[in-house]
Protein backbone atom coordinates (compact mmCIF):
# COMPACT_ATOMS: atom_id res chain seq x y z
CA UNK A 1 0.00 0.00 0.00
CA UNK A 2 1.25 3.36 -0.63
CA UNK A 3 1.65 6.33 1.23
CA UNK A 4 1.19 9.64 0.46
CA UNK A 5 1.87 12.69 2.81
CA UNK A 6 0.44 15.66 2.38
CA UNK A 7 1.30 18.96 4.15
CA UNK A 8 -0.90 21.28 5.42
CA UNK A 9 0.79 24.84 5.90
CA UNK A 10 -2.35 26.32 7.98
CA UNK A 11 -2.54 27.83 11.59
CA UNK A 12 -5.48 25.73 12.72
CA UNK A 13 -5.86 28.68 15.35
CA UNK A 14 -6.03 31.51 12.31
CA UNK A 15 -10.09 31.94 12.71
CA UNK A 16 -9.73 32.58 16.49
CA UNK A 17 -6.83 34.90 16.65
CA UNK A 18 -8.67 37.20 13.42
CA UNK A 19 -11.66 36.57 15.76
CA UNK A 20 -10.18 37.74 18.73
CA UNK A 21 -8.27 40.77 16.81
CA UNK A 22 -12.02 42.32 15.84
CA UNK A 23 -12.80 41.96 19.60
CA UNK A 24 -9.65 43.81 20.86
CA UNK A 25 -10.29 46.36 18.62
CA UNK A 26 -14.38 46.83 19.58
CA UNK A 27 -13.28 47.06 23.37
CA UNK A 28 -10.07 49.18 22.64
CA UNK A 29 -12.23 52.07 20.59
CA UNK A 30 -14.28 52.28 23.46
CA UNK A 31 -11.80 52.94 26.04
CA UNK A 32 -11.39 49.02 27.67
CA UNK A 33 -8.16 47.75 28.44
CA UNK A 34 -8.19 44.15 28.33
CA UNK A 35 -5.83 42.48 31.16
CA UNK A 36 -5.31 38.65 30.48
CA UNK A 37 -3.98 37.52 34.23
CA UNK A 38 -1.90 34.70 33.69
CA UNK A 39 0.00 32.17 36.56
CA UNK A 40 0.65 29.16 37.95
CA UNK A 41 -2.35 27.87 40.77
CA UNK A 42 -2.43 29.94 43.82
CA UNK A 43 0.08 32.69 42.80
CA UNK A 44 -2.07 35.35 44.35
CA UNK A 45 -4.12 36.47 41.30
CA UNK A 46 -7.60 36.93 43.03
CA UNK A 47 -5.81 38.44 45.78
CA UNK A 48 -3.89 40.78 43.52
CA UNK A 49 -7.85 41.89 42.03
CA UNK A 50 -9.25 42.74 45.30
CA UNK A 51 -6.25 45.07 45.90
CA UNK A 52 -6.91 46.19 42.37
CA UNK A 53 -10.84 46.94 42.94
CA UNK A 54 -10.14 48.46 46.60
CA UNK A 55 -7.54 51.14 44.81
CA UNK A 56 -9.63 52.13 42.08
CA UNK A 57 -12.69 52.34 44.02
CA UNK A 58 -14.46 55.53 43.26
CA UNK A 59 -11.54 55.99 40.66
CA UNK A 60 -11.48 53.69 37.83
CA UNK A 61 -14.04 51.00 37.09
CA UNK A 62 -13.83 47.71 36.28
CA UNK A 63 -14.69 43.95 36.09
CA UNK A 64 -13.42 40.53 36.19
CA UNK A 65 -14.28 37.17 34.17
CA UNK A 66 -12.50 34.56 36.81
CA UNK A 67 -11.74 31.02 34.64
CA UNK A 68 -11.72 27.81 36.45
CA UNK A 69 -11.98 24.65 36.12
CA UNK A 70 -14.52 23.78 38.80
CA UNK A 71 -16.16 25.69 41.56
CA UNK A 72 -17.57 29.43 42.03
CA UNK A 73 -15.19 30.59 44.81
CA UNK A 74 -12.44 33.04 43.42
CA UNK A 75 -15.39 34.88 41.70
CA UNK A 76 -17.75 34.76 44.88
CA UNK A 77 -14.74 36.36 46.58
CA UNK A 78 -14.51 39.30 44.07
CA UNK A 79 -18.14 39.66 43.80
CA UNK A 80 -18.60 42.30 46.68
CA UNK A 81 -15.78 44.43 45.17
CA UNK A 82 -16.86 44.53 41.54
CA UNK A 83 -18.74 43.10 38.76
CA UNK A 84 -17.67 39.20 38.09
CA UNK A 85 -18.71 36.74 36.20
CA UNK A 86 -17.50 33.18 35.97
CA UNK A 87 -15.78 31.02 33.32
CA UNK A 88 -15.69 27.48 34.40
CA UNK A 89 -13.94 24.69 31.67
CA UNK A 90 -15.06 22.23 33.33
CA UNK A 91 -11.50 20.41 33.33
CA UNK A 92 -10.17 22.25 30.10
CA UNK A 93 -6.86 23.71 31.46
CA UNK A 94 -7.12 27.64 29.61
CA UNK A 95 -9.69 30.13 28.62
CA UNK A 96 -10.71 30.21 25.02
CA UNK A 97 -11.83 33.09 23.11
CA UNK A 98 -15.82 31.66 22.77
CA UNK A 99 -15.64 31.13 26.97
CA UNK A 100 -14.66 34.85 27.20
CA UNK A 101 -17.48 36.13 24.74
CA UNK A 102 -19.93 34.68 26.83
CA UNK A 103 -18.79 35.99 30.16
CA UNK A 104 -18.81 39.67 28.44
CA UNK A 105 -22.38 38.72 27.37
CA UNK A 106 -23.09 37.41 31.06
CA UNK A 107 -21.71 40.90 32.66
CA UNK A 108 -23.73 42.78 30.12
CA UNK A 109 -20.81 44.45 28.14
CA UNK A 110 -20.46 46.78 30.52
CA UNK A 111 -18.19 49.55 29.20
CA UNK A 112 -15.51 49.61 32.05
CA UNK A 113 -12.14 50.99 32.16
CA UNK A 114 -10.61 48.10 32.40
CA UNK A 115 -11.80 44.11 31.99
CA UNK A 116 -9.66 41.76 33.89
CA UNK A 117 -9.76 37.98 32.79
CA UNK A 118 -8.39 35.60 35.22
CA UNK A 119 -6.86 32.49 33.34
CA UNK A 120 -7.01 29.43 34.27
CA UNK A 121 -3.91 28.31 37.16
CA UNK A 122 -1.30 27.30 34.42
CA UNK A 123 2.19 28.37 32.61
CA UNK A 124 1.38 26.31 29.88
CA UNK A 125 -1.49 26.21 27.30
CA UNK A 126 -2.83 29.65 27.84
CA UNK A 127 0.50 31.44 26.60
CA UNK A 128 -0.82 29.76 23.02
CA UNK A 129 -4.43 31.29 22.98
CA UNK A 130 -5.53 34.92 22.19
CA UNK A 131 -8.45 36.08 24.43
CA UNK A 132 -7.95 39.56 22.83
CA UNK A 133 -6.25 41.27 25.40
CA UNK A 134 -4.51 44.73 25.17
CA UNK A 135 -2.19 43.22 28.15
CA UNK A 136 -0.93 39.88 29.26
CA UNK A 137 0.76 39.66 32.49
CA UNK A 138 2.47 36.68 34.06
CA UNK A 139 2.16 36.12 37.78
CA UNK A 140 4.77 34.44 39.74
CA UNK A 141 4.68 34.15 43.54
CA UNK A 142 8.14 34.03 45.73
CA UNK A 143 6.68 30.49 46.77
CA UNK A 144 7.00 29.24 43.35
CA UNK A 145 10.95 29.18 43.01
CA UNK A 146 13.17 31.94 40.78
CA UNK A 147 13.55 29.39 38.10
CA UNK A 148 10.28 29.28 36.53
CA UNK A 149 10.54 31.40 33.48
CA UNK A 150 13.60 29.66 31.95
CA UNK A 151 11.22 26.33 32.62
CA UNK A 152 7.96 28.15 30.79
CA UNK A 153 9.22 30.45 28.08
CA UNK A 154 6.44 30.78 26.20
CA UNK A 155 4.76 32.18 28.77
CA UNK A 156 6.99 35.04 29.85
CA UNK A 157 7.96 35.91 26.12
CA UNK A 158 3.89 36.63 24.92
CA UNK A 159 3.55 38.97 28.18
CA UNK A 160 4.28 42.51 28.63
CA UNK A 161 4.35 42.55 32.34
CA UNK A 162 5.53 40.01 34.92
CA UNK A 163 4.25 40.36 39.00
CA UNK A 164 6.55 39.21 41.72
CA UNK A 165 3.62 38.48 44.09
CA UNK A 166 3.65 37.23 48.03
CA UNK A 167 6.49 39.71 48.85
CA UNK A 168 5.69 39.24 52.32
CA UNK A 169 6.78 35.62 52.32
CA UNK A 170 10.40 36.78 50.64
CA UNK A 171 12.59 36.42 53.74
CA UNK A 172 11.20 33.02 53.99
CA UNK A 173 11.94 31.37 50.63
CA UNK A 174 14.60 30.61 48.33
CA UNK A 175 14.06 33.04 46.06
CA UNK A 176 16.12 35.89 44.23
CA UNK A 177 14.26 39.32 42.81
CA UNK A 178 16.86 39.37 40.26
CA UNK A 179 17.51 36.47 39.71
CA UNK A 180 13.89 35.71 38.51
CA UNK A 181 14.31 39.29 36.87
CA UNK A 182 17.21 38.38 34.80
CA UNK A 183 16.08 34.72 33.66
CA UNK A 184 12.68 36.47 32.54
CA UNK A 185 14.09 39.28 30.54
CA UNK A 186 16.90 36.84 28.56
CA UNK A 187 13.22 35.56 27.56
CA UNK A 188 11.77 39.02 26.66
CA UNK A 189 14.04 42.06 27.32
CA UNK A 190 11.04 44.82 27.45
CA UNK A 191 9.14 42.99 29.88
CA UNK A 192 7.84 45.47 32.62
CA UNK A 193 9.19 43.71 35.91
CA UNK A 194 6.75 44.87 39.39
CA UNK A 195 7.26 43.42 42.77
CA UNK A 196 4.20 43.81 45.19
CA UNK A 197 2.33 41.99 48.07
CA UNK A 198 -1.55 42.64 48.09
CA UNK A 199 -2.27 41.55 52.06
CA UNK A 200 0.27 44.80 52.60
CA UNK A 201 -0.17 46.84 49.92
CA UNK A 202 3.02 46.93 48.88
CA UNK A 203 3.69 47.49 44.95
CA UNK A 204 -0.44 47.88 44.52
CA UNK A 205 0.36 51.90 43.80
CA UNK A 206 3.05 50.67 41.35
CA UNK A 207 0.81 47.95 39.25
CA UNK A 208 -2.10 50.22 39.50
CA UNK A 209 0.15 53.44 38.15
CA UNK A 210 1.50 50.91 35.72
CA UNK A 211 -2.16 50.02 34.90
CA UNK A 212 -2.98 53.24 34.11
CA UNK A 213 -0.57 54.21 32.21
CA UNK A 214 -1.42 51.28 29.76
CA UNK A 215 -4.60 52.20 29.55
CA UNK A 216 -3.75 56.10 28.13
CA UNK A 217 -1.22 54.61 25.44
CA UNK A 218 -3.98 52.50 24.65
CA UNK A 219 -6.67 55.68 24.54
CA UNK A 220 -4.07 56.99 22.35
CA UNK A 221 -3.58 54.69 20.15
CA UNK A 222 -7.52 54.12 19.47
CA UNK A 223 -8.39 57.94 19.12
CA UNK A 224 -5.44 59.37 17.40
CA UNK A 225 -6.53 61.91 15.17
CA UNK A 226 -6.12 60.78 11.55
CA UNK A 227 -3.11 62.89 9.48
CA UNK A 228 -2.85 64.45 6.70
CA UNK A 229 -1.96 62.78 3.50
């Protein structure tokens, strides 16, 4: 019998990313900034959104689309501090761009200053899917070990911003600030580096200037006046 192969030169993820590129732009014209919260399990990312929605209160609004694989309890924790709605995979290990749409549809599409989607616990498959964000941010706690984004590449090279989280716990653990630092920016040399601790407070003023700062380039970049030919 004879065999044949036959290549197929297609990005079987093409449809979703253009998908996902028409969505970014719809929130971004309307003054949303899109933050795709990204981490290993129980780096601190609900935490980090409470500290979030207690600095902008009054301020800045927001919401947050929390992704899990099972239960209700990271968005009933949020729930009293802004609007939330839940993504649950039930067992798929990332958010998809379909999952997200709904949520949006769920929360009414409000027109917020900034939507927060928190992944799904895991360095690995969401770096490869495009929930059209305006920001990805990686997540790693002091608890995790410095080593992490040599291990996950992918994941710290598709993200702007990377959160040294649980500072608190620093004296504690075997973990280097720059260490983690350097091994993350061999990866990607403009990533935006922020060390905080959200049961202190400490580095919440710097992620939420940093925050806001994203969002004006982005109100820039939407609304810039067109030029003359």
């Amino acid at each position: 019998m004879s065999q044949q192969t036959i290549i197929v030169k297609r990005d079987v993820q093409a449809e979703q990313k253009a998908d996902a590129e028409v969505e970014r732009g719809r929130l971004g014209r309307r003054g949303t900034l899109v933050v795709n919260l990204l981490s290993s399990p129980g780096s601190g990312k609900t935490s980090l959104l409470e500290a979030t929605a207690r600095h902008f209160a009054g301020r800045r609004s927001m919401a947050v689309l929390v992704g899990d694989l099972e239960t209700d309890r990271d968005a009933q924790r949020l729930a009293p501090l802004v609007p939330v709605a839940q993504l649950t995979t039930g067992g798929a290990c990332h958010l998809e761009l379909p999952l997200v749409q709904r949520g949006l549809t769920a929360l009414g599409d409000p027109a917020v200053d900034f939507l927060f989607i928190e992944n799904v616990g895991n360095l690995v498959c969401p770096a490869s899917h495009d929930l059209a964000e305006h920001l990805r941010v990686v997540l790693i706690s002091t608890t995790e070990g410095d080593d992490k984004p040599g291990k996950y590449p992918k994941m710290f090279r598709t993200s702007q911003a990377m959160l040294i989280t649980k500072l608190d716990l620093l004296p504690h653990v075997p973990f280097s600030v720059e260490a983690v630092t350097a091994d993350a920016q061999r990866i990607q040399s403009a990533l935006q580096v922020i060390s905080c601790c959200s049961l202190t407070g400490s580095g919440i003023q710097d992620w939420c200037d940093f925050l806001e700062e994203q969002h004006q380039l982005q109100l820039a970049a939407y609304h810039e006046p067109a030029g003359n030919d």
